[in-house]
Protein backbone atom coordinates (compact mmCIF):
# COMPACT_ATOMS: atom_id res chain seq x y z
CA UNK A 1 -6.06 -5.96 -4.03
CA UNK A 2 -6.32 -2.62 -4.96
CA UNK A 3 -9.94 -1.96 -3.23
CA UNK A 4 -7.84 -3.35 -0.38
CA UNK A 5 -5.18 -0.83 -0.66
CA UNK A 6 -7.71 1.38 -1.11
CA UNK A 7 -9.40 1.10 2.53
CA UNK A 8 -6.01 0.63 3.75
CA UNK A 9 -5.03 4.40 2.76
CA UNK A 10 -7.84 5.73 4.67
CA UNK A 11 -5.59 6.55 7.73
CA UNK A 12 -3.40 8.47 5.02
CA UNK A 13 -6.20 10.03 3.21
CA UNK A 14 -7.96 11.69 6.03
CA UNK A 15 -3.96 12.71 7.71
CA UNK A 16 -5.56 16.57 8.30
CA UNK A 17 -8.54 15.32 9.39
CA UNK A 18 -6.64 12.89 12.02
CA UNK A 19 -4.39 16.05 12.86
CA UNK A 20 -7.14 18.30 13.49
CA UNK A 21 -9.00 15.95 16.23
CA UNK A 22 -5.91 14.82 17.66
CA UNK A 23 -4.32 18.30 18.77
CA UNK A 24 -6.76 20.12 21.21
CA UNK A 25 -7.79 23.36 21.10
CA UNK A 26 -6.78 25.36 24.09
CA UNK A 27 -10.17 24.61 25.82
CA UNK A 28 -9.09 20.74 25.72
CA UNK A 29 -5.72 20.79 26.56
CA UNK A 30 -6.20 19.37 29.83
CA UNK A 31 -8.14 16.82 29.29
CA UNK A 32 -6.44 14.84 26.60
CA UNK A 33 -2.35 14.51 26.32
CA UNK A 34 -1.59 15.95 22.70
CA UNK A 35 2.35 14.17 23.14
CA UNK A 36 0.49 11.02 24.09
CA UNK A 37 -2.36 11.34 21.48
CA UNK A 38 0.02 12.65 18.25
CA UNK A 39 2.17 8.88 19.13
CA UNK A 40 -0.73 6.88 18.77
CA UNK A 41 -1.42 8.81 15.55
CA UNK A 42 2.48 8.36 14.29
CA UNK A 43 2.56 4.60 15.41
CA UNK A 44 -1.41 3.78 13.59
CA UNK A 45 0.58 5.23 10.24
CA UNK A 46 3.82 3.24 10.83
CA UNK A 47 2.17 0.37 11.21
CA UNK A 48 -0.60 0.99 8.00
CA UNK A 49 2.50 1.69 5.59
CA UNK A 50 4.22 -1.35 7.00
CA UNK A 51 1.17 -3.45 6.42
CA UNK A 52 0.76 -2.11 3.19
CA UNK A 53 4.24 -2.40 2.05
CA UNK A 54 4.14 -5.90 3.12
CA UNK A 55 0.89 -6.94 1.14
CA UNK A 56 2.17 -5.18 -1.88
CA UNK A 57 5.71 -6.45 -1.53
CA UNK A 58 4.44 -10.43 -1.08
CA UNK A 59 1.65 -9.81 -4.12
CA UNK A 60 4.65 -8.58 -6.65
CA UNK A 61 6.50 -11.62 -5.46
CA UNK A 62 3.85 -14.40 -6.07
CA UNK A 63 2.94 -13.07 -9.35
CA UNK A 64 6.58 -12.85 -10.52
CA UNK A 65 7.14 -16.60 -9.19
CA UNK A 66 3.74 -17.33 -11.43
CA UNK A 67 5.24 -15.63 -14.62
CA UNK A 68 8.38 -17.61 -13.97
CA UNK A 69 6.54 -20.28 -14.07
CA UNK A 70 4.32 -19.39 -17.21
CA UNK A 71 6.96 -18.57 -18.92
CA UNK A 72 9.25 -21.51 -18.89
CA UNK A 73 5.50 -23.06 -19.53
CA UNK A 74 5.58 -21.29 -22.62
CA UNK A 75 9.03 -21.97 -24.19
CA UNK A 76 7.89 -25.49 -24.24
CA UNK A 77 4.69 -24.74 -25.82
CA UNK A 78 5.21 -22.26 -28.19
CA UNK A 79 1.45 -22.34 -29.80
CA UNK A 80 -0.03 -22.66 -27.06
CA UNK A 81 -2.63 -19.33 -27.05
CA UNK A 82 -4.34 -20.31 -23.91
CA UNK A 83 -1.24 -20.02 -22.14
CA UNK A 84 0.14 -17.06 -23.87
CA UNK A 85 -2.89 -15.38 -22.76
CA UNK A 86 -2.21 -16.07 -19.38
CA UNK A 87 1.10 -15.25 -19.64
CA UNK A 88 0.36 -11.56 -20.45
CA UNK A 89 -2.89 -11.00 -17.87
CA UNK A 90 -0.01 -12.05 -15.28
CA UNK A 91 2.55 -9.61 -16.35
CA UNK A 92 -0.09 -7.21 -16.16
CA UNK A 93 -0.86 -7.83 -13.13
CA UNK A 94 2.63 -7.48 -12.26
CA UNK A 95 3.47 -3.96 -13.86
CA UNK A 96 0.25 -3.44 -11.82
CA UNK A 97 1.50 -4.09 -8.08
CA UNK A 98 5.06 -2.59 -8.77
CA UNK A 99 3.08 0.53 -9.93
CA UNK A 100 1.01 0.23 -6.76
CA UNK A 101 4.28 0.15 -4.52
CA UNK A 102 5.57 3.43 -6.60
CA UNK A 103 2.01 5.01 -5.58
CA UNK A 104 2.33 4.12 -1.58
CA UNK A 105 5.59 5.63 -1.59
CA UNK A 106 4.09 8.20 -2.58
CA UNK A 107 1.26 8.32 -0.44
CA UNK A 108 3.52 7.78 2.68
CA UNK A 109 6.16 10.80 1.54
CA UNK A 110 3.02 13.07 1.70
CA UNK A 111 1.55 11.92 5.04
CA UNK A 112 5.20 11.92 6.70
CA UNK A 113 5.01 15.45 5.01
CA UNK A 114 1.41 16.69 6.73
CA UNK A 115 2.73 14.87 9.80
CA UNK A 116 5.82 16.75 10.08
């Protein structure tokens, strides 16, 4: 997931770059509607943080319903190492996507930010 999230931040990762070949120079502005061109731009980021949001926000969800499920697992078998393993590479995992939802809040604060 997070080599996902990774190729889905491009759009936020290259925000100057976007900004730069979006707005023409004054040779340019003629040809291509900067209004026009800057709400394509604005709507391809809306919809990248939504998307990612969503992914991120449905990943934290399935692994909390599978440590629910490990863990009621688990106060039946106590002893059970196999499981207790499991148990902890899932709530890893977890910590892992709510920290990844902290870090695209902060990606999307500093592309609203560049934007802006």
């Amino acid at each position: 997931i997070q080599e996902l999230l990774r190729v889905m931040r491009t759009i936020d990762d290259r925000i100057v770059h976007e900004l730069n070949t979006t707005i023409p120079t004054a040779s340019f502005v003629g040809k291509v509607d900067p209004g026009q061109t800057c709400k394509e731009l604005y709507e391809s980021l809306m919809d990248a943080h939504t998307n990612r949001e969503r992914i991120i926000k449905n990943c934290i969800s399935q692994t909390s319903a599978v440590v629910k499920t490990l863990k009621e697992e688990r106060e039946k078998a106590h002893e059970d190492a196999a499981l207790l393993k499991q148990l902890r590479k899932e709530q890893t995992k977890l910590k892992l996507m709510q920290s990844e939802l902290n870090v695209e809040e902060v990606v999307n604060d500093r592309s609203w930010k560049v934007l802006s």
